[in-house]
Protein backbone atom coordinates (compact mmCIF):
# COMPACT_ATOMS: atom_id res chain seq x y z
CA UNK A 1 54.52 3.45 -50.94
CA UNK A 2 57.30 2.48 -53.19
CA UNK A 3 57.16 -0.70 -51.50
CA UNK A 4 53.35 -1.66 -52.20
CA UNK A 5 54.11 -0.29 -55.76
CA UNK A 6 57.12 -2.88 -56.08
CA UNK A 7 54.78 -6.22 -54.42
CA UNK A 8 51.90 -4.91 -55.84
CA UNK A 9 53.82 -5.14 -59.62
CA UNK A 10 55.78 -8.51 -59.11
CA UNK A 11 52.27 -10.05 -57.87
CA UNK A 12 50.68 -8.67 -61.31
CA UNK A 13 53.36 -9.90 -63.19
CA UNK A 14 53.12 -13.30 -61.93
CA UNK A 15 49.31 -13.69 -63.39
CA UNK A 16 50.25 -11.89 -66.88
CA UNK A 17 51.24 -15.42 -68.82
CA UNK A 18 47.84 -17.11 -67.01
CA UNK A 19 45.87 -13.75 -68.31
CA UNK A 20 47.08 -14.08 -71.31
CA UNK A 21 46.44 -17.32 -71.98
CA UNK A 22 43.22 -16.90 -70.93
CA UNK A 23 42.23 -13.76 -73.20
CA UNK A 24 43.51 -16.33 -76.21
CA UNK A 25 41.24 -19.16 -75.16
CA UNK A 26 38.45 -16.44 -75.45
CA UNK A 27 39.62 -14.95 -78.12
CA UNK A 28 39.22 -18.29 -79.94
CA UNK A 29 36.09 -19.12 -78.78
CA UNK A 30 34.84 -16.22 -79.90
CA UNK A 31 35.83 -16.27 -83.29
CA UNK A 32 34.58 -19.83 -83.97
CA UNK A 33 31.23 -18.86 -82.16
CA UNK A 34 30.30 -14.97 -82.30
CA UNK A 35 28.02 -14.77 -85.62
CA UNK A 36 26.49 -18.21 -84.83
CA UNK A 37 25.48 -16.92 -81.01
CA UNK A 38 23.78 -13.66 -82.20
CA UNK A 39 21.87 -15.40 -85.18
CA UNK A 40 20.81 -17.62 -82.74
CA UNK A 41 19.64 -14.73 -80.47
CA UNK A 42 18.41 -13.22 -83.64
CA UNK A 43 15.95 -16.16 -84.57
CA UNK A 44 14.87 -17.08 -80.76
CA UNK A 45 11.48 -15.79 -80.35
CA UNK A 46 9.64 -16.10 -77.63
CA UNK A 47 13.08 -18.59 -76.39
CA UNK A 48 14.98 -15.54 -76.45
CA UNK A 49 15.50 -15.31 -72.38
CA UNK A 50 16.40 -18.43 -72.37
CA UNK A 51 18.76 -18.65 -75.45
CA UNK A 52 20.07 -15.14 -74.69
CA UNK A 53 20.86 -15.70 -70.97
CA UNK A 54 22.79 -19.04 -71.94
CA UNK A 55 25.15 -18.11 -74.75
CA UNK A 56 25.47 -14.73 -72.85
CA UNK A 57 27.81 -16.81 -70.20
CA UNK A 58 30.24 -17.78 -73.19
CA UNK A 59 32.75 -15.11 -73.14
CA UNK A 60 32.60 -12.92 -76.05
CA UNK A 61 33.43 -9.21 -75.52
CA UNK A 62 31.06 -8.18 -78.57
CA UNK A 63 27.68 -10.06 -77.41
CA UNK A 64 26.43 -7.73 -75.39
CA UNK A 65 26.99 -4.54 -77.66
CA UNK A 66 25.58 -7.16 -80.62
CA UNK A 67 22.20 -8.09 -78.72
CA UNK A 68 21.79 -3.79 -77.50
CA UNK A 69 22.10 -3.71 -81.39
CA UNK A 70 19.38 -5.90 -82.37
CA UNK A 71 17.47 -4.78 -79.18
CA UNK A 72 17.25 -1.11 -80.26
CA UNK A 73 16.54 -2.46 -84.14
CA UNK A 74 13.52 -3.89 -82.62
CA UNK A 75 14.48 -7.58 -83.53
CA UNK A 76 15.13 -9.16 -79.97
CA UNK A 77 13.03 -8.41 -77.26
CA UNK A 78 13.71 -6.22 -73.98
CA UNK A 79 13.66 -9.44 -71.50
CA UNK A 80 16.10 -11.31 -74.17
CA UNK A 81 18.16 -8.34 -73.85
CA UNK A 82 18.06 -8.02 -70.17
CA UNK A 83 18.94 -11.93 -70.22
CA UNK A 84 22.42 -11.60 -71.87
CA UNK A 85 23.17 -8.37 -69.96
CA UNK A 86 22.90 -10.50 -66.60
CA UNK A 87 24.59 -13.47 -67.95
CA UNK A 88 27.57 -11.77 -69.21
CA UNK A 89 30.57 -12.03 -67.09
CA UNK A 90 32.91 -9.36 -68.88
CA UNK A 91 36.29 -9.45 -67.62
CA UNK A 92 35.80 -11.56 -64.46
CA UNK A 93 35.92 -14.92 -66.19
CA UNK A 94 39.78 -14.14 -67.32
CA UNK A 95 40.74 -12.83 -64.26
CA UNK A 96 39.48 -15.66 -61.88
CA UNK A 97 41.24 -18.30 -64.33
CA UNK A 98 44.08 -15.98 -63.43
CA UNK A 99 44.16 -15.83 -59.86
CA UNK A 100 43.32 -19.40 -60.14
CA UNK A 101 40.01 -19.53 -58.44
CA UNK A 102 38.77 -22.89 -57.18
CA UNK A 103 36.79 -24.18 -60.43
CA UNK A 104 33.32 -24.94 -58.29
CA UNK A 105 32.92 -21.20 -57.25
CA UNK A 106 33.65 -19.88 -60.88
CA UNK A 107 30.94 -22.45 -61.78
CA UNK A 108 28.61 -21.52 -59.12
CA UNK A 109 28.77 -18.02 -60.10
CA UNK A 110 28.27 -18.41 -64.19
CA UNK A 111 25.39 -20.48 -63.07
CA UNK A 112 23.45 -17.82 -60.82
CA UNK A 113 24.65 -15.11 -63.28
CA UNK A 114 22.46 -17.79 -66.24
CA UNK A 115 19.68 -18.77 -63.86
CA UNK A 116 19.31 -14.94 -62.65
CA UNK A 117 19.32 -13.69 -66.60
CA UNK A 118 16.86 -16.44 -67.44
CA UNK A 119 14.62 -15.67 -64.81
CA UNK A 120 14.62 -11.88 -65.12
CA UNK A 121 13.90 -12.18 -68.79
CA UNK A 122 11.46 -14.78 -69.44
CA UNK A 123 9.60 -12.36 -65.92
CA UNK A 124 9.81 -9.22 -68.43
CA UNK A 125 8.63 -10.63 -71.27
CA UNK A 126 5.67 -12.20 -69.92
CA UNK A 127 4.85 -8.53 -68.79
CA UNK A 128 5.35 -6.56 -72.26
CA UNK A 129 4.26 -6.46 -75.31
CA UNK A 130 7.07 -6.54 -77.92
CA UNK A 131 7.53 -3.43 -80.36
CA UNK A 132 8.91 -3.79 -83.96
CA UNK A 133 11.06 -0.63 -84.05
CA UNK A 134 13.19 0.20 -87.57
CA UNK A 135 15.88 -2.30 -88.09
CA UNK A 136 19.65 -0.52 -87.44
CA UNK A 137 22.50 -2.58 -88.41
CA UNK A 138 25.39 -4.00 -85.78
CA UNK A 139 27.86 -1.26 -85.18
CA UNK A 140 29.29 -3.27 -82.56
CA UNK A 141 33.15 -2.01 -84.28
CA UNK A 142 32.12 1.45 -84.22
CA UNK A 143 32.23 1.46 -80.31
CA UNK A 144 35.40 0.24 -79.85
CA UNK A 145 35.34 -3.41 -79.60
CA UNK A 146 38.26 -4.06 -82.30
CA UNK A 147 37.46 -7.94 -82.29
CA UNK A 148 38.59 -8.28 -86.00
CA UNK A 149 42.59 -8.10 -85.58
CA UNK A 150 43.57 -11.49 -85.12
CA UNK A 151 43.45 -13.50 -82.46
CA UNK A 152 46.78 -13.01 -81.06
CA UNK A 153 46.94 -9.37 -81.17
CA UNK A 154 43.46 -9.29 -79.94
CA UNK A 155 44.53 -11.23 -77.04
CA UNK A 156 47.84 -9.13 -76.41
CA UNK A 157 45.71 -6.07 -76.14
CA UNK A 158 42.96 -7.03 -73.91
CA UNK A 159 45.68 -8.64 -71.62
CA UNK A 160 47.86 -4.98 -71.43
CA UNK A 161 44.19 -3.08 -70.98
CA UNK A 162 43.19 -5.43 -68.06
CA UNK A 163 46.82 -5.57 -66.84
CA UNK A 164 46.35 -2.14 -66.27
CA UNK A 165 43.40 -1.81 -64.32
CA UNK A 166 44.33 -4.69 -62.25
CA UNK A 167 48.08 -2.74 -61.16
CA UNK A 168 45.78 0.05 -60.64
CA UNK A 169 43.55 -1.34 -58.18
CA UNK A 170 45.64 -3.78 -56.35
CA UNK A 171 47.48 -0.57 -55.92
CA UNK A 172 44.67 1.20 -54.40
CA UNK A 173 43.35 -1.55 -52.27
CA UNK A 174 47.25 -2.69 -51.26
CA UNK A 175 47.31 0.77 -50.13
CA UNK A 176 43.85 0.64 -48.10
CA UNK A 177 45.15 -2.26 -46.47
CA UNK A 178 48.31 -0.43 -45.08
CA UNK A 179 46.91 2.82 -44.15
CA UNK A 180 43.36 1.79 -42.58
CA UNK A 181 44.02 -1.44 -41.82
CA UNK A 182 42.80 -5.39 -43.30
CA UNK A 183 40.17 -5.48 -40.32
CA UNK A 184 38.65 -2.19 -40.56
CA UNK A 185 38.61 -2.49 -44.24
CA UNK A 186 36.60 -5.58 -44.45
CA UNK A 187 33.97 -3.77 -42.67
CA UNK A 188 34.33 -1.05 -45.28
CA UNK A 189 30.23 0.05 -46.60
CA UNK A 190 30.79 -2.41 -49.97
CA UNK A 191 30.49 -5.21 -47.11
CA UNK A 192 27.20 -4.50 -45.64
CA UNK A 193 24.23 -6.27 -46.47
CA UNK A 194 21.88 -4.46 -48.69
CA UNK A 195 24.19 -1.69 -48.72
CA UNK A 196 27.05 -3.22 -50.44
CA UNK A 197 24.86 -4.65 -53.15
CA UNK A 198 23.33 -1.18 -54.07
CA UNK A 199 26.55 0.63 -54.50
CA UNK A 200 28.57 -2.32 -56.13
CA UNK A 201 25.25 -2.49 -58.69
CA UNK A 202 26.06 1.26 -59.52
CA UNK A 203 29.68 0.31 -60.07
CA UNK A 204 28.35 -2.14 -62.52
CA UNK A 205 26.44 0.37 -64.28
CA UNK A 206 30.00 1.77 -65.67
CA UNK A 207 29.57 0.67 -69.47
CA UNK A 208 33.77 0.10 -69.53
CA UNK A 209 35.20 -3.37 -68.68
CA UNK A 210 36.88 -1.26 -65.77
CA UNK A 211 34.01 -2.43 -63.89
CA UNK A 212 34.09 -5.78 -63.71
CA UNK A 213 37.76 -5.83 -63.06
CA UNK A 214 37.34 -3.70 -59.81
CA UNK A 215 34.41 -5.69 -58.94
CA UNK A 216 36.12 -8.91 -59.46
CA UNK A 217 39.33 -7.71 -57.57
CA UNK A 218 37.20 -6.22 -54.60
CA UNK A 219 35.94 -9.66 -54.18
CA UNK A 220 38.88 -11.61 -54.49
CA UNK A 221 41.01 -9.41 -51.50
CA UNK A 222 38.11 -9.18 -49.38
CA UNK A 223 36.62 -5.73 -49.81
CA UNK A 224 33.15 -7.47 -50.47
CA UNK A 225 31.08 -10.11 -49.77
CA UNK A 226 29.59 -12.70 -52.75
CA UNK A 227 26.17 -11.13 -52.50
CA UNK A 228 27.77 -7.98 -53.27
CA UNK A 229 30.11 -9.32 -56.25
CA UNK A 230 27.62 -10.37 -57.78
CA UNK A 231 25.25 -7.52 -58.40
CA UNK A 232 27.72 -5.66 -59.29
CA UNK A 233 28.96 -8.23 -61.73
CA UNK A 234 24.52 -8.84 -62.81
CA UNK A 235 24.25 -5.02 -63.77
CA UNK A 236 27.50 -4.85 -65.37
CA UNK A 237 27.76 -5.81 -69.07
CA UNK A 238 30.84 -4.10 -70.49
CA UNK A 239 29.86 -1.88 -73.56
CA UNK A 240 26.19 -2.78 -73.78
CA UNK A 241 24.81 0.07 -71.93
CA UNK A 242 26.63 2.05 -73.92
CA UNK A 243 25.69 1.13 -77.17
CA UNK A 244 22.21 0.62 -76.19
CA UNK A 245 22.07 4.17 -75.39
CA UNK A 246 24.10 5.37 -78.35
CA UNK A 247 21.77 3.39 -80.58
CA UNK A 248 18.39 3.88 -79.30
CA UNK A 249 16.96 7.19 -79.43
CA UNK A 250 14.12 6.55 -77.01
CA UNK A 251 15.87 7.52 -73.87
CA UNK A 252 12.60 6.68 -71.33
CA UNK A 253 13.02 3.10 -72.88
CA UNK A 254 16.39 3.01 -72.05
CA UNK A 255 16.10 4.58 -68.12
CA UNK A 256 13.54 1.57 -68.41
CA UNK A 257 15.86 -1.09 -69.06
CA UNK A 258 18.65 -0.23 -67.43
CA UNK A 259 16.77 0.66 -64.15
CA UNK A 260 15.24 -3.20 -64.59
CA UNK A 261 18.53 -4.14 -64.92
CA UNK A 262 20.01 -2.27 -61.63
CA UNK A 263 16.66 -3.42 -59.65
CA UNK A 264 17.63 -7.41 -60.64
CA UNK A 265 21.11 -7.39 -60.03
CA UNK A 266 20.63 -5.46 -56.58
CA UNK A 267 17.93 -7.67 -55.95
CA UNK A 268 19.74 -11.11 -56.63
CA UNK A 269 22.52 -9.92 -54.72
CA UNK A 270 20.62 -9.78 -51.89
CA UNK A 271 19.53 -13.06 -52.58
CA UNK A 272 22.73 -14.23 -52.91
CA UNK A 273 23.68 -13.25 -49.92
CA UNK A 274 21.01 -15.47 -47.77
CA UNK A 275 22.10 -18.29 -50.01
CA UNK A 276 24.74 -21.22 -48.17
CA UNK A 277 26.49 -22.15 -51.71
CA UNK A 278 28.36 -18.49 -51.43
């Protein structure tokens, strides 16, 4: 066990500078772009799938929380909010720059992850009627996002947090693979059709960035399949879910949208699973 522990942390340690480096370039894409995105979102209308699902791709760790904001305020609509939820890709855009992940397949995957959010929101909002609800103001620092401590220490912290969480499960699978075995593991349930998209979608529906970095991981050493990656990765949306249901009361709207959310991103896992570009 030592052992694993000791391959497990020099492997890590090799992808720190690369996280890093990625967290910055987010970091400073985010500052120059946040408040622009969500006023855009704000003043979308009936464009709002569309708009929504396309900046939701842009990494930004505060979108999502921003648009559950304006969603419970009554300002953007349940489809637009749906949209970004899909879209988002939390923490697996820094860690497959990390792992250095063929640059077609991270592009294939942002675009389903767009096309999917588009699709599922424009689909929603042709089928309700919109509700003006009493405006509540963005809290998105009150639930722990912390984006406003300069880039660099910004940065430093989301790389030790998802440092973390990556030791931790590399552990955990590294240890899988030794005890049970790298064939009989990649039969393991998370790679059976249908199967593995259902319980990788309720993985996703942990409103932590934890999530996305177990997902992503899975994936990446073969305790998945694509279809299965990315429903998890559909439903998941970092601290949305969480301030959605922190900020709006109406808890049967919320089972609503977050069981429409679980039912696309199973559902477009399955999908992706038929589908030759995965």
């Amino acid at each position: 066990m030592l052992d694993i522990l000791l391959d497990v942390l020099l492997d890590s340690v090799k992808i720190l500078p690369f996280l890093f480096g990625a967290y910055l370039l987010i970091e400073l894409l985010e500052t120059v772009s946040e408040e622009k995105t969500v006023a855009l979102v704000h003043k979308a209308g009936k464009w709002g799938s569309v708009i929504g699902g396309t900046l939701g791709v842009i990494p930004q760790c505060g979108f999502s929380a921003a648009t559950a904001n304006l969603y419970a305020g009554g300002i953007i609509t349940r489809g637009t909010v749906l949209a970004v939820f899909l879209s988002t890709s939390d923490e697996m855009l820094p860690i497959f720059i990390s792992r250095s992940v063929p640059l077609p397949l991270i592009l294939k995957v942002l675009g389903y992850k767009l096309v999917v959010g588009v699709i599922v929101g424009l689909l929603v909002d042709s089928f309700e009627k919109h509700e003006e609800r009493e405006h509540i103001h963005d809290l998105c620092e009150q639930e722990g996002c912390n984006c406003e401590d300069g880039i660099f220490k910004s940065a430093l912290r989301h790389t030790i947090k998802i440092f973390g969480f990556l030791l931790l499960v590399n552990f955990l699978v590294s240890l899988a693979v030794e005890t049970v075995g790298t064939e009989r593991l990649a039969g393991f349930i998370l790679n059976k059709p249908v199967i593995g998209p259902l319980l990788s979608g309720l993985i996703g529906l942990i409103p932590n960035c934890a999530a996305s970095v177990v997902i992503t991981e899975l994936y990446l050493q073969g305790g998945m399949t694509a279809g299965a990656m990315l429903a998890g990765l559909l439903v998941g949306s970092g601290v949305g879910i969480l301030v959605l249901c922190r900020m709006n009361k109406d808890w049967k709207d919320n089972l609503k949208t977050i069981g429409l959310l679980y039912a696309a991103g199973v559902a477009f896992g399955c999908i992706a699973e038929l589908l030759p570009i995965f």
